[in-house]
N, C-alpha and C. Protein backbone atom coordinates (compact mmCIF):
# COMPACT_ATOMS: atom_id res chain seq x y z
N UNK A 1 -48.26 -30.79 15.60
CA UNK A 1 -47.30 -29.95 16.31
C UNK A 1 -45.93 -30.60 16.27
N UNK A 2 -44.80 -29.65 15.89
CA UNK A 2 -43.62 -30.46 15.97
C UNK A 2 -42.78 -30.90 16.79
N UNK A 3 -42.11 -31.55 17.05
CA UNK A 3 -41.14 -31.90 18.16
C UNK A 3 -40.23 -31.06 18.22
N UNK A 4 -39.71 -29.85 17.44
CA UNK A 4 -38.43 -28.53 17.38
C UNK A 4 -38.92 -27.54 18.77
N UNK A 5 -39.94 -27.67 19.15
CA UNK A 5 -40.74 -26.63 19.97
C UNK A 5 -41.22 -26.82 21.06
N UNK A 6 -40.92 -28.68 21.41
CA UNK A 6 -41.40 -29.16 22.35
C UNK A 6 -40.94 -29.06 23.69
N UNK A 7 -39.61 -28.83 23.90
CA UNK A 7 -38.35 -27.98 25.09
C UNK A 7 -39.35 -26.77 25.54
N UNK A 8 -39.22 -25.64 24.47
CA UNK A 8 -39.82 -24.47 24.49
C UNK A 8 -41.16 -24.10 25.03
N UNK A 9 -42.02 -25.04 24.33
CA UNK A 9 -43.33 -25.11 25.04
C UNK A 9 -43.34 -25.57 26.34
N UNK A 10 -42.59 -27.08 26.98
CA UNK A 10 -42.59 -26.97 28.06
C UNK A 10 -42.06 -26.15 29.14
N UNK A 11 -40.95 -25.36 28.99
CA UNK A 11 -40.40 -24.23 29.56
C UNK A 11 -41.40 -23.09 30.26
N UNK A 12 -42.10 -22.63 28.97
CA UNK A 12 -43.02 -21.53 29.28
C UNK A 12 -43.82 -22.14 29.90
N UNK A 13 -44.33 -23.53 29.83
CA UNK A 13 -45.71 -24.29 30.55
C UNK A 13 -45.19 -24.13 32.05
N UNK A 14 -43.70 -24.56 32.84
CA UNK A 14 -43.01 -24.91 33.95
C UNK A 14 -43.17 -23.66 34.46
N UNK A 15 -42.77 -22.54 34.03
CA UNK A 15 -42.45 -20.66 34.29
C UNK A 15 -43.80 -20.78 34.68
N UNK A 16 -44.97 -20.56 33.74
CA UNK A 16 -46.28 -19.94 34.35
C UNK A 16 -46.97 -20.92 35.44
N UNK A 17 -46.65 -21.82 35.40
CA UNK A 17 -46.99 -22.79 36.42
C UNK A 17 -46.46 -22.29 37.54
N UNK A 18 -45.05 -22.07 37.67
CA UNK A 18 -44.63 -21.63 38.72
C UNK A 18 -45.27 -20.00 39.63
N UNK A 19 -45.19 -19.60 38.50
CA UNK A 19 -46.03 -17.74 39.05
C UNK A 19 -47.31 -18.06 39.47
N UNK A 20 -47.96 -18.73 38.66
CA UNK A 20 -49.36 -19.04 39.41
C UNK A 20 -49.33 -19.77 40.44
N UNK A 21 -48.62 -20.66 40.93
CA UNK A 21 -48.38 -21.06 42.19
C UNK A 21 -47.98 -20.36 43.38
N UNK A 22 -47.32 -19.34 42.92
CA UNK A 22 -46.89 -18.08 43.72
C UNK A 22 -47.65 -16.92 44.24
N UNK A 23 -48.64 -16.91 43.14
CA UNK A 23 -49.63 -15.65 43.15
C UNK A 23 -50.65 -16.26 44.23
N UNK A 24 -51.34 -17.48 43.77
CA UNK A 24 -51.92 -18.29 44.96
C UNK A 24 -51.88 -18.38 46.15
N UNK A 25 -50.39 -18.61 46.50
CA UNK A 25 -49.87 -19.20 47.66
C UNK A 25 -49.43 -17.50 48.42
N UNK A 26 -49.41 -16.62 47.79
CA UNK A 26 -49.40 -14.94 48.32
C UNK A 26 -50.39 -14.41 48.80
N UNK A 27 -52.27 -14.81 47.83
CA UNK A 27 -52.86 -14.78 48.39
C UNK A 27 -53.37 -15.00 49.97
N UNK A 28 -53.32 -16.33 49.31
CA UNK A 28 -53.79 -17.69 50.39
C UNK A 28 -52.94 -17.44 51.83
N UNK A 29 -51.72 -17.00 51.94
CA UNK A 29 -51.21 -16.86 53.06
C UNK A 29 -51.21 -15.76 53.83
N UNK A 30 -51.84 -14.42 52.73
CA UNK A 30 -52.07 -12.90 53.39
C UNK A 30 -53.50 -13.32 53.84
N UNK A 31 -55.01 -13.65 53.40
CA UNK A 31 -55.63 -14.29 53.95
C UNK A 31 -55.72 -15.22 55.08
N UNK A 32 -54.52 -16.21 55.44
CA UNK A 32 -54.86 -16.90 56.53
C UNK A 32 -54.11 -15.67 57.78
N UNK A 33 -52.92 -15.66 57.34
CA UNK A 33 -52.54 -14.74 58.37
C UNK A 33 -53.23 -13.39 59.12
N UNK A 34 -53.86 -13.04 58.17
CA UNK A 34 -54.82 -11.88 58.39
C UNK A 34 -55.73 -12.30 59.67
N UNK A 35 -56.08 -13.46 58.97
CA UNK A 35 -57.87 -14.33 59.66
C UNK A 35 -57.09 -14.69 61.55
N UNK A 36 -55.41 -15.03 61.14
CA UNK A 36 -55.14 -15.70 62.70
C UNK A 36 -54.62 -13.94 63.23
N UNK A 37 -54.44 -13.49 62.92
CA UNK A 37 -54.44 -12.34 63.88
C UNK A 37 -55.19 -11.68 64.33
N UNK A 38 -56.51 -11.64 63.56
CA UNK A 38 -57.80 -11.25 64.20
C UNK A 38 -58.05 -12.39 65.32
N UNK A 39 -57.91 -13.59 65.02
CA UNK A 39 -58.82 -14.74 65.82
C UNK A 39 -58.04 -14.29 67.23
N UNK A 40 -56.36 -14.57 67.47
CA UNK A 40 -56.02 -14.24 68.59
C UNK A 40 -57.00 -12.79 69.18
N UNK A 41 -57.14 -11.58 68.75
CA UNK A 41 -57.68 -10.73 69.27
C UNK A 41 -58.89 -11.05 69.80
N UNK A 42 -59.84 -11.85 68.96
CA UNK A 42 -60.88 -12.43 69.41
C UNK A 42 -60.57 -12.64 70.91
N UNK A 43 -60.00 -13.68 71.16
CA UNK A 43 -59.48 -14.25 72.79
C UNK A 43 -59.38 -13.69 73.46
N UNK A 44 -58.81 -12.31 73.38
CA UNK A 44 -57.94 -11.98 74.14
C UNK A 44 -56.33 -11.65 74.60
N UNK A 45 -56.37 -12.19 73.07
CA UNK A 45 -54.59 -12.24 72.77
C UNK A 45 -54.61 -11.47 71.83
N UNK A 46 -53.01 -10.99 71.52
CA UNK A 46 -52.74 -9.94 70.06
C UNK A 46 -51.20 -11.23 69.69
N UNK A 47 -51.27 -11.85 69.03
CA UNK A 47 -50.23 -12.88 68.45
C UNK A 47 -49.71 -12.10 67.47
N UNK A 48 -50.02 -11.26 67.39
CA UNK A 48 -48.92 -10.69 65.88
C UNK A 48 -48.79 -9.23 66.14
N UNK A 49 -49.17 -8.56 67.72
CA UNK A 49 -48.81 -7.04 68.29
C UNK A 49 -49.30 -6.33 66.96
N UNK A 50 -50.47 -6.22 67.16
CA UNK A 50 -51.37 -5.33 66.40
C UNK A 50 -51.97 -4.36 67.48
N UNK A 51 -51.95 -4.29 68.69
CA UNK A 51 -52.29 -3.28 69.35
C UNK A 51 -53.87 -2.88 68.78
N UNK A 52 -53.87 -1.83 69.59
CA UNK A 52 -55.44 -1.08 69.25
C UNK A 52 -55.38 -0.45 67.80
N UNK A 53 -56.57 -0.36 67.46
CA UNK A 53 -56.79 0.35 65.65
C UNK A 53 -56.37 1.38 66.12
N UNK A 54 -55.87 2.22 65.07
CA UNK A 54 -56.26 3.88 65.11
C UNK A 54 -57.40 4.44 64.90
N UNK A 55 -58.05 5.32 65.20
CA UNK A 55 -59.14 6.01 64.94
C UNK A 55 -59.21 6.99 63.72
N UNK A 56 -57.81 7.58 63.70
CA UNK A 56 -57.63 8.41 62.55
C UNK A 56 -56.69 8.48 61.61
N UNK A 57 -55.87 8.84 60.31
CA UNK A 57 -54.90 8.88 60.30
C UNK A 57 -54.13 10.51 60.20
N UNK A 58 -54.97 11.50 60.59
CA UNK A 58 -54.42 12.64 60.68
C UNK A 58 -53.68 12.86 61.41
N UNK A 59 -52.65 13.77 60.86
CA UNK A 59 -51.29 13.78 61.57
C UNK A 59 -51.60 14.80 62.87
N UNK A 60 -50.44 14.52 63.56
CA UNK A 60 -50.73 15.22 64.94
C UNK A 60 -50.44 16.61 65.10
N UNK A 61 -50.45 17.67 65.51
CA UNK A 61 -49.92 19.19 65.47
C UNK A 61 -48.67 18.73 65.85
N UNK A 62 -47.68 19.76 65.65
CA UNK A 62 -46.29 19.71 66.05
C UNK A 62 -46.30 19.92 68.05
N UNK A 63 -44.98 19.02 68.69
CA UNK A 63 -45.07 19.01 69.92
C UNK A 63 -46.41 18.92 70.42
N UNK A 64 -47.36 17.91 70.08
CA UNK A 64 -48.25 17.13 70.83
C UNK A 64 -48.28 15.96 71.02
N UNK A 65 -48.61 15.68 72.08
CA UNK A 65 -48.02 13.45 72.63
C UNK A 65 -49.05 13.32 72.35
N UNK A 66 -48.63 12.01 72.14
CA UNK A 66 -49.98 11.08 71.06
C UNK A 66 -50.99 10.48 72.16
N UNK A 67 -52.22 10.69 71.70
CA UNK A 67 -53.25 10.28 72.75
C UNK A 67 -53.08 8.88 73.12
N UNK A 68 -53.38 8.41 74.42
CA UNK A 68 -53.52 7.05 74.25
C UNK A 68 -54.35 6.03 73.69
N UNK A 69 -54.17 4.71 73.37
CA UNK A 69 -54.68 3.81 72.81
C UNK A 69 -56.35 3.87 73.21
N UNK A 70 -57.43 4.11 71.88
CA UNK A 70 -58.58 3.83 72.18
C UNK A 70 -59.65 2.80 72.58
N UNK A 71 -60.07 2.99 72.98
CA UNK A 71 -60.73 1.46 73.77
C UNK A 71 -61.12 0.69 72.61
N UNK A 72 -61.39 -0.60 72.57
CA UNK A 72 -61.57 -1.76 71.77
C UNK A 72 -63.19 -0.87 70.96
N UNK A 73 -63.26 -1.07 69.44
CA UNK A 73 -64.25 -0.73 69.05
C UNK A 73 -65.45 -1.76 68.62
N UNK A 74 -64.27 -3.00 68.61
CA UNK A 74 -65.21 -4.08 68.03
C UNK A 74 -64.44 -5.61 68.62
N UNK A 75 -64.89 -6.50 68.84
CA UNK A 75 -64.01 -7.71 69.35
C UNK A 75 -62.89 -8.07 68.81
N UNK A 76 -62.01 -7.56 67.95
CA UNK A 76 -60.98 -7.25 67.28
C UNK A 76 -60.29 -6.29 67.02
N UNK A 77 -60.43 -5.21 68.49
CA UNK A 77 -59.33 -4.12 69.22
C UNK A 77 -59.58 -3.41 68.22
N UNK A 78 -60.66 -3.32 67.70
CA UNK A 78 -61.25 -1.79 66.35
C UNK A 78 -60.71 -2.19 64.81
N UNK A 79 -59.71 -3.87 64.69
CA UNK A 79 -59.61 -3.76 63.56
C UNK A 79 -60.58 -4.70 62.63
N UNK A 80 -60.59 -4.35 61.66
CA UNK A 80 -62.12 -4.77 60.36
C UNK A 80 -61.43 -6.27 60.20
N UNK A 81 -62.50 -7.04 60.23
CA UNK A 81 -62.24 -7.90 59.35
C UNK A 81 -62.60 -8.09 57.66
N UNK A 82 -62.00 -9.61 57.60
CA UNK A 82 -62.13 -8.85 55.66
C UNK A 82 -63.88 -9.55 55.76
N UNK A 83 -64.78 -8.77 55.81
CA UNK A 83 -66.40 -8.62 55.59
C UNK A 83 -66.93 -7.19 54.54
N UNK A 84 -68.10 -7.32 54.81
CA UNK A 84 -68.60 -6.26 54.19
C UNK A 84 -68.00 -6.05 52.56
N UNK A 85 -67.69 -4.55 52.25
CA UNK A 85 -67.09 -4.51 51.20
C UNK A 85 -65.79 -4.74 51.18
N UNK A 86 -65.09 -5.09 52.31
CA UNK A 86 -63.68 -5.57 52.12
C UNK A 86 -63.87 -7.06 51.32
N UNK A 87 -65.11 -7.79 52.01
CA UNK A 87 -65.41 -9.07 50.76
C UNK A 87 -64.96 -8.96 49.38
N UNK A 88 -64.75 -7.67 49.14
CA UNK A 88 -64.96 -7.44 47.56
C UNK A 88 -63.19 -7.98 46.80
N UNK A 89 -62.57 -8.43 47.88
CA UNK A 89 -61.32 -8.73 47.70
C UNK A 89 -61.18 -9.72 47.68
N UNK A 90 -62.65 -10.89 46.93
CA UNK A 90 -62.16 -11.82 46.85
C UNK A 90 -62.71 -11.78 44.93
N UNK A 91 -63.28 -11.26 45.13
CA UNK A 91 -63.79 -10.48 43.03
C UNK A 91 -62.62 -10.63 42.47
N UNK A 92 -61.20 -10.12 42.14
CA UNK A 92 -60.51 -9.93 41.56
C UNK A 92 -59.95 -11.28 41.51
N UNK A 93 -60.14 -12.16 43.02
CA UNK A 93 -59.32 -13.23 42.73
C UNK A 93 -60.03 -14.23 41.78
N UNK A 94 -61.04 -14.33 42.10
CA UNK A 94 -62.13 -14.78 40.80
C UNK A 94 -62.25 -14.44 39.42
N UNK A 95 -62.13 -13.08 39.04
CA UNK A 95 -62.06 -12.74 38.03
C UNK A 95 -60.96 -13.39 37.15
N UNK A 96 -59.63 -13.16 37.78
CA UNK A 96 -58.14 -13.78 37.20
C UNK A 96 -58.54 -14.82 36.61
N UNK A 97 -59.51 -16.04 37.95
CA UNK A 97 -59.05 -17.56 37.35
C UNK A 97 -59.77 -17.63 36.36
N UNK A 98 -61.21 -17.06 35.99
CA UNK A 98 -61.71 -17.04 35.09
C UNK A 98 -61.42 -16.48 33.60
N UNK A 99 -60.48 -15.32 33.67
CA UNK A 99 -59.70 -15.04 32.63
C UNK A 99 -58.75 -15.83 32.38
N UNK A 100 -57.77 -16.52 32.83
CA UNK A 100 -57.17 -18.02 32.68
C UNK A 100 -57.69 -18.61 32.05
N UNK A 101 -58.96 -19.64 32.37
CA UNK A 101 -59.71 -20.15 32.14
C UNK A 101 -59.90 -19.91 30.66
N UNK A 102 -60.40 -18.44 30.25
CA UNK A 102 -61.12 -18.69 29.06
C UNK A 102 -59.84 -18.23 27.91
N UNK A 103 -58.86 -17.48 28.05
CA UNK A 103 -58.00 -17.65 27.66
C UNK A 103 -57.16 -18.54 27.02
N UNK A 104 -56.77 -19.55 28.22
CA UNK A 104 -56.29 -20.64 27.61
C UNK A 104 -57.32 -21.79 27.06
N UNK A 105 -58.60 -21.03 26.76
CA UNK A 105 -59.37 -22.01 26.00
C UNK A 105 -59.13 -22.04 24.48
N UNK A 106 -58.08 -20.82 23.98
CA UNK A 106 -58.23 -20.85 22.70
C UNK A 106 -56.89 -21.02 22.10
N UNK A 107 -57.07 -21.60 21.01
CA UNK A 107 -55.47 -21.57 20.39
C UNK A 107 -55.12 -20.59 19.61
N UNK A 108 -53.80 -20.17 18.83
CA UNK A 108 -53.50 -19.26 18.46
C UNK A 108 -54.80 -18.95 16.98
N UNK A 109 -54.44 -20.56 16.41
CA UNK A 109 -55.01 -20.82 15.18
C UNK A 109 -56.15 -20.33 14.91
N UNK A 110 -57.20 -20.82 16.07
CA UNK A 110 -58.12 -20.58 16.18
C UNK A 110 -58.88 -19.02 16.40
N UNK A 111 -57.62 -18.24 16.20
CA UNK A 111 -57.96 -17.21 15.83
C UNK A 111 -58.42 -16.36 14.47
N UNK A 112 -57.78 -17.21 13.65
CA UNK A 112 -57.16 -16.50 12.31
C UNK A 112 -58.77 -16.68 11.91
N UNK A 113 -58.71 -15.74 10.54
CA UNK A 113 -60.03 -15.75 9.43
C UNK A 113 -60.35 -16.90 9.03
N UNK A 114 -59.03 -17.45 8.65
CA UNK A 114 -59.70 -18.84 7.73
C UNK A 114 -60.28 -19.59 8.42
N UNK A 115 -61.74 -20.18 8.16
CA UNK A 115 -62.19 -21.11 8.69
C UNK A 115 -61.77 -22.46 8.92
N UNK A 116 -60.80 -22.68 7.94
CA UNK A 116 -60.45 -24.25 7.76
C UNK A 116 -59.39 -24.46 9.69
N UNK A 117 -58.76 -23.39 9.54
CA UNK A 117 -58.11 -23.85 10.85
C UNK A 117 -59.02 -24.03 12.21
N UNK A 118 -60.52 -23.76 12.12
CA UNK A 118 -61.56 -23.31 13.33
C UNK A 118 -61.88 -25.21 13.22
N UNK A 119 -62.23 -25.45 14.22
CA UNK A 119 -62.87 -26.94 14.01
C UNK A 119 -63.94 -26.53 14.99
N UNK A 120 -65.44 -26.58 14.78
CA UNK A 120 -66.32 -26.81 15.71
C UNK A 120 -67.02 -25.40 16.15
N UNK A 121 -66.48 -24.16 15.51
CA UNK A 121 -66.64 -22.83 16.02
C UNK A 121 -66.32 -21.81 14.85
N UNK A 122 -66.87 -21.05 14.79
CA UNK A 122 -66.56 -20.05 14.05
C UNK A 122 -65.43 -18.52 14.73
N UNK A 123 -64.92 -18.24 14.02
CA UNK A 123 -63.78 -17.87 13.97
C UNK A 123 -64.40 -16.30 14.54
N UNK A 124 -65.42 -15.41 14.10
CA UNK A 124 -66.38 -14.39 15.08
C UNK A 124 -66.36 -14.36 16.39
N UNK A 125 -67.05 -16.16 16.45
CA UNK A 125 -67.22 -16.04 18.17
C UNK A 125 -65.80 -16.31 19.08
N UNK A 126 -65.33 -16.79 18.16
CA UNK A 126 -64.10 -17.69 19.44
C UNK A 126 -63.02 -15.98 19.59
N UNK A 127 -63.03 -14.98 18.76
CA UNK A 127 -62.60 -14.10 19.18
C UNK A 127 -63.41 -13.34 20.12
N UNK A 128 -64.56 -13.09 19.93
CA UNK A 128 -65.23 -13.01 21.16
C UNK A 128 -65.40 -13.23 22.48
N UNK A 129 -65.08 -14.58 22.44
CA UNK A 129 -64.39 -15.48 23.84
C UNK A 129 -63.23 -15.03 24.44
N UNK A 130 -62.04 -15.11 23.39
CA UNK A 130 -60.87 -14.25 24.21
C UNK A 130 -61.40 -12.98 24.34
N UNK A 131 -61.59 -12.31 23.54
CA UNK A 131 -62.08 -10.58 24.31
C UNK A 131 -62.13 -10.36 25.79
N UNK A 132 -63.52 -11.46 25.79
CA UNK A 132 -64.43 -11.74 27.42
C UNK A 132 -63.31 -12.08 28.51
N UNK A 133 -62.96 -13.09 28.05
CA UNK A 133 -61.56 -13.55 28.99
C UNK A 133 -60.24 -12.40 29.38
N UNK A 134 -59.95 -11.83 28.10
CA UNK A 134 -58.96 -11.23 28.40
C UNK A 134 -59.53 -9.77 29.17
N UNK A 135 -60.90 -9.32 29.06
CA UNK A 135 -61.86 -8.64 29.82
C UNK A 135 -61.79 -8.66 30.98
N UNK A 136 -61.51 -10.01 31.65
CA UNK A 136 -62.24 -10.36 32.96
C UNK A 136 -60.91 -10.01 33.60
N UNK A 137 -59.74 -10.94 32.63
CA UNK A 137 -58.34 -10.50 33.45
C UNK A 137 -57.94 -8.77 34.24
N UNK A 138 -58.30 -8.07 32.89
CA UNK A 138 -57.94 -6.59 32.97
C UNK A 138 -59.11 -6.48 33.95
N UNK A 139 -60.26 -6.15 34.15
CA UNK A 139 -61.25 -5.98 34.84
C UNK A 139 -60.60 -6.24 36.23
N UNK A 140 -60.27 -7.50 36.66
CA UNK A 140 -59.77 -8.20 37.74
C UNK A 140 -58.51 -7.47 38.33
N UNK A 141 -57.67 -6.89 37.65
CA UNK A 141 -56.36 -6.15 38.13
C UNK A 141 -57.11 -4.76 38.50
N UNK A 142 -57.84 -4.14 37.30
CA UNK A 142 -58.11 -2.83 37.77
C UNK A 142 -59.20 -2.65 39.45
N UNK A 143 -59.96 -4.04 39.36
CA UNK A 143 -60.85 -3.62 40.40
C UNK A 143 -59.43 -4.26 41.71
N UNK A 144 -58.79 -4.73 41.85
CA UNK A 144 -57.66 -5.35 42.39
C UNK A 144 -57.44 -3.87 43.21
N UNK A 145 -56.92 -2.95 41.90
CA UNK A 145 -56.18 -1.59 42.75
C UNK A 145 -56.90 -0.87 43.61
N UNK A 146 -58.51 -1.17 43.25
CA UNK A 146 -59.38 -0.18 43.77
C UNK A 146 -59.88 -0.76 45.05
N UNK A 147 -60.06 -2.03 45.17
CA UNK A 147 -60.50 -2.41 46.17
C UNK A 147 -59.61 -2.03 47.23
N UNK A 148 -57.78 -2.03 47.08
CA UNK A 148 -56.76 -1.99 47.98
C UNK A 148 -56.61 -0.75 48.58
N UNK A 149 -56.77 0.30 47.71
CA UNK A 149 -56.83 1.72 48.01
C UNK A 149 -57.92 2.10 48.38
N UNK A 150 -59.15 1.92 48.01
CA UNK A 150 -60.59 2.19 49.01
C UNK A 150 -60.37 1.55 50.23
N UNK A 151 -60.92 0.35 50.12
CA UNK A 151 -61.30 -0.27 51.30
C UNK A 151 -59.72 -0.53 52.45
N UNK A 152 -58.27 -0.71 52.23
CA UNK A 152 -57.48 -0.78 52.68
C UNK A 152 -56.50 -0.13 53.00
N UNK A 153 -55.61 0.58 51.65
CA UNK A 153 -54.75 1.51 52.24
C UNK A 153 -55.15 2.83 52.74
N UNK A 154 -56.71 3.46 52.28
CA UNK A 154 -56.91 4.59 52.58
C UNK A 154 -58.06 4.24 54.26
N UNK A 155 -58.14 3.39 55.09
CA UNK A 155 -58.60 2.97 56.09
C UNK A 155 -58.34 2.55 56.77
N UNK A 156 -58.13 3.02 58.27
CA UNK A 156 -56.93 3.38 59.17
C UNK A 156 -56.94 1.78 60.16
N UNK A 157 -58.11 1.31 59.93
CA UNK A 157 -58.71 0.26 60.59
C UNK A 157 -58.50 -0.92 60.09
N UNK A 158 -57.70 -1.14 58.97
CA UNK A 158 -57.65 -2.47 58.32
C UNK A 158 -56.42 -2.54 57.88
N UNK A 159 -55.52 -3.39 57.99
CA UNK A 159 -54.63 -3.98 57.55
C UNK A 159 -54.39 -4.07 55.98
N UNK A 160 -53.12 -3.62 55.70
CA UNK A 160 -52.79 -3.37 53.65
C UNK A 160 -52.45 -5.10 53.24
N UNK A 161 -51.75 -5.58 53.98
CA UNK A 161 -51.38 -7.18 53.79
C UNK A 161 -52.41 -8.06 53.07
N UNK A 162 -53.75 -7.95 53.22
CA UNK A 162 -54.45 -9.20 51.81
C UNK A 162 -54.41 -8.43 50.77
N UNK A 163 -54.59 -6.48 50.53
CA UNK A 163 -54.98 -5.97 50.02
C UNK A 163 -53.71 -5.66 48.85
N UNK A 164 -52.29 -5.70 49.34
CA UNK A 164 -51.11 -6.35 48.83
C UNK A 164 -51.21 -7.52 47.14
N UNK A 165 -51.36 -7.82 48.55
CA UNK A 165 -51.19 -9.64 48.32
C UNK A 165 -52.38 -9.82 47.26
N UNK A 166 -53.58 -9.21 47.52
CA UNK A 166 -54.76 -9.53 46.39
C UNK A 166 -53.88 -8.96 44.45
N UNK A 167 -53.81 -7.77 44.74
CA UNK A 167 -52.95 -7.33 43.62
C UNK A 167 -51.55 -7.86 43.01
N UNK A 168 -50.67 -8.66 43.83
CA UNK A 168 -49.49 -9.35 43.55
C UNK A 168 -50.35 -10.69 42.78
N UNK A 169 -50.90 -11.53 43.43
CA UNK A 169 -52.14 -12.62 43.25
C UNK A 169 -52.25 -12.43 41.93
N UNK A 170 -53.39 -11.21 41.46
CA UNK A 170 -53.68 -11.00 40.05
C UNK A 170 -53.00 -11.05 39.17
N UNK A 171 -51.56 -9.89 39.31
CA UNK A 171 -50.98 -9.78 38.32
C UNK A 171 -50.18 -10.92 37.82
N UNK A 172 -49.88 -11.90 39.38
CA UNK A 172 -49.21 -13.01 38.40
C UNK A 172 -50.03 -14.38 38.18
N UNK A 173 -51.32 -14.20 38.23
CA UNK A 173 -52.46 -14.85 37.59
C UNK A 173 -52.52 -14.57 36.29
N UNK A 174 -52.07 -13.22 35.56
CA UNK A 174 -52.42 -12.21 34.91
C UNK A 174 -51.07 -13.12 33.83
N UNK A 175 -49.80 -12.68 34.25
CA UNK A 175 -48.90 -13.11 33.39
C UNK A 175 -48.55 -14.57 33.25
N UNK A 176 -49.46 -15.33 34.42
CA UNK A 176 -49.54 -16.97 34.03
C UNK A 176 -50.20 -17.13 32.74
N UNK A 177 -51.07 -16.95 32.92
CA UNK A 177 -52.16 -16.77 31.77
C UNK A 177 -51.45 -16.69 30.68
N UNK A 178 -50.96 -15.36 30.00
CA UNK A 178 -50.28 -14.70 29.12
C UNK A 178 -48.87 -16.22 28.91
N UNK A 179 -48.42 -16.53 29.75
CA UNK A 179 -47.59 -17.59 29.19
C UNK A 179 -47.95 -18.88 28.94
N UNK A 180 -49.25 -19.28 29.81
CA UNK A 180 -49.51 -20.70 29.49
C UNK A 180 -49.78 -20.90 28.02
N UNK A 181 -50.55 -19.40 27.82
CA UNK A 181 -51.34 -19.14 26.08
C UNK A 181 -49.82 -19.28 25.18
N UNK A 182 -48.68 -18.79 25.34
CA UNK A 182 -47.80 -18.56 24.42
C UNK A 182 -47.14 -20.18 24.45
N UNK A 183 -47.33 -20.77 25.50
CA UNK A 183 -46.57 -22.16 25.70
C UNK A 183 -47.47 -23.08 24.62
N UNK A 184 -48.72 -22.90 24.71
CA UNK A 184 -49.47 -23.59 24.11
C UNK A 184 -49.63 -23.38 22.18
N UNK A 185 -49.09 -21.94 21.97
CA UNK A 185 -49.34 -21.24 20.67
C UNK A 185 -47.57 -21.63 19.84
N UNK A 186 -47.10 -21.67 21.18
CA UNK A 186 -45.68 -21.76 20.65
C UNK A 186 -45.36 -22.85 19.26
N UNK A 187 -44.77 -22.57 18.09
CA UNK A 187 -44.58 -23.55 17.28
C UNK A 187 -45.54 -23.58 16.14
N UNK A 188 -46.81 -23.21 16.78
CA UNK A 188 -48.28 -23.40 15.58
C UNK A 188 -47.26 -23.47 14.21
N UNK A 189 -47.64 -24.01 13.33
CA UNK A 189 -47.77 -23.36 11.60
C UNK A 189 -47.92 -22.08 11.66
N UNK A 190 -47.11 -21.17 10.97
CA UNK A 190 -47.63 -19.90 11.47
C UNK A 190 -47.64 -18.64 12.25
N UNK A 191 -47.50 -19.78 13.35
CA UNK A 191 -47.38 -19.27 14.45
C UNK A 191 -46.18 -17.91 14.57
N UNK A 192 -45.88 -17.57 15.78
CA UNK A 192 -44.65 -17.02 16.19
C UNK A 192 -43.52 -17.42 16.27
N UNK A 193 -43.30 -18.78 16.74
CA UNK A 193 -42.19 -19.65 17.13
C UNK A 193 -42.22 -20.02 16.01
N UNK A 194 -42.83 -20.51 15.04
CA UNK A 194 -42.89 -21.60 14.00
C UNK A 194 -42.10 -20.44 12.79
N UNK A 195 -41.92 -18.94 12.53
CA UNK A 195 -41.05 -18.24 11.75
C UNK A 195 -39.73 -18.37 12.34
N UNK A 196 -39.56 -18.24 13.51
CA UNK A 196 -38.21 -17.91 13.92
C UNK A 196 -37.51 -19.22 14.14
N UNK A 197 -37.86 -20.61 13.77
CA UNK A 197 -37.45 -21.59 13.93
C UNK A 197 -36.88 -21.63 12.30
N UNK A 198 -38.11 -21.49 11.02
CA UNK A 198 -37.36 -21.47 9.68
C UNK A 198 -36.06 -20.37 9.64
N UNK A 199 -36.24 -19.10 10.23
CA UNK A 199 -34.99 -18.22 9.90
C UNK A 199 -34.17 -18.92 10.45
N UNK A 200 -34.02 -19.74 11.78
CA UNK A 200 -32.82 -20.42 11.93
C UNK A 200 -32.20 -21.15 11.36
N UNK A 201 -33.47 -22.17 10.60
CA UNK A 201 -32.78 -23.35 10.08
C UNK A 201 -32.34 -22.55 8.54
């Protein structure tokens, strides 16, 4: 690998480092926050004025006052915690790291036909591998939207904030990925970087 590319590669390495730190830390903080506003309710307290759930979200007839607040439905003033199939909002975050994961398992090279560039693998399977990986990513965003809109925005009882945050999470899990791979491909022989470096020179 040459030293003309070595700026460049680290650049894109610093960028996706950074988004994935972001996507994480979006998660991780719609999750805790979520968890301490239920816990106050637990007590007896509302620390973040969440008031009582709604029961419905149908709109009201015209000139009718809004019923009052319904009695507590569950030890958390009727709102869900993330259980059940709201669990399912932690799938996507799994899915991502694992598309990461297998993603940046491969190099550009190690794509191509010729065998001579494959060391240890054949050039069939290791595209196979990214497929799976880049599978899991897409898989991971799409079940991302569905989980947010089933189980969250369309349910009057649960809070949109992890369900947010799960989909922000992915996608920039999603485009970490996509750059760590180009940081790493950057320069190859071949490569992408490695033409537009000869037209320069």
């Amino acid at each position: 690998m040459s030293t003309e590319f070595e700026g460049g590669r680290k650049l894109f390495a610093m960028i996706s480092g950074i988004i994935f730190g972001i996507g994480l830390l979006t998660f991780l903080d719609a999750i805790a926050f979520n968890n301490y506003c239920l816990g106050g309710l637990k007590v007896g307290e509302d620390p973040c004025q969440w008031g009582y759930a709604p029961n419905s979200t149908a709109p009201l007839p015209p000139n009718t006052t809004p019923p009052p607040p319904p009695p507590p439905m569950n030890q958390f003033h009727g709102w869900q915690a993330l259980d059940g199939r709201r669990g399912l909002i932690f799938v996507p975050f799994f899915l991502a790291l694992i598309s990461l994961f297998m993603v940046n398992a491969v190099d550009l090279n190690d794509l191509k036909i010729d065998p001579d560039w494959v060391v240890g693998g054949s050039p069939g399977m290791i595209r196979l591998w990214m497929f799976v990986g880049a599978a899991c990513g897409f898989s991971g965003l799409c079940m991302s939207i569905w989980v947010h809109v089933t189980e969250f925005s369309q349910q009057p009882n649960t809070k949109d904030g992890p369900g947010i945050a799960n989909m922000l999470c992915v996608l920039m899990f999603t485009i970490s990925s996509l750059g760590m791979w180009l940081a790493r491909s950057y320069g190859l022989p071949n490569g992408w970087g490695d033409q537009m470096m000869e037209t320069m020179l």
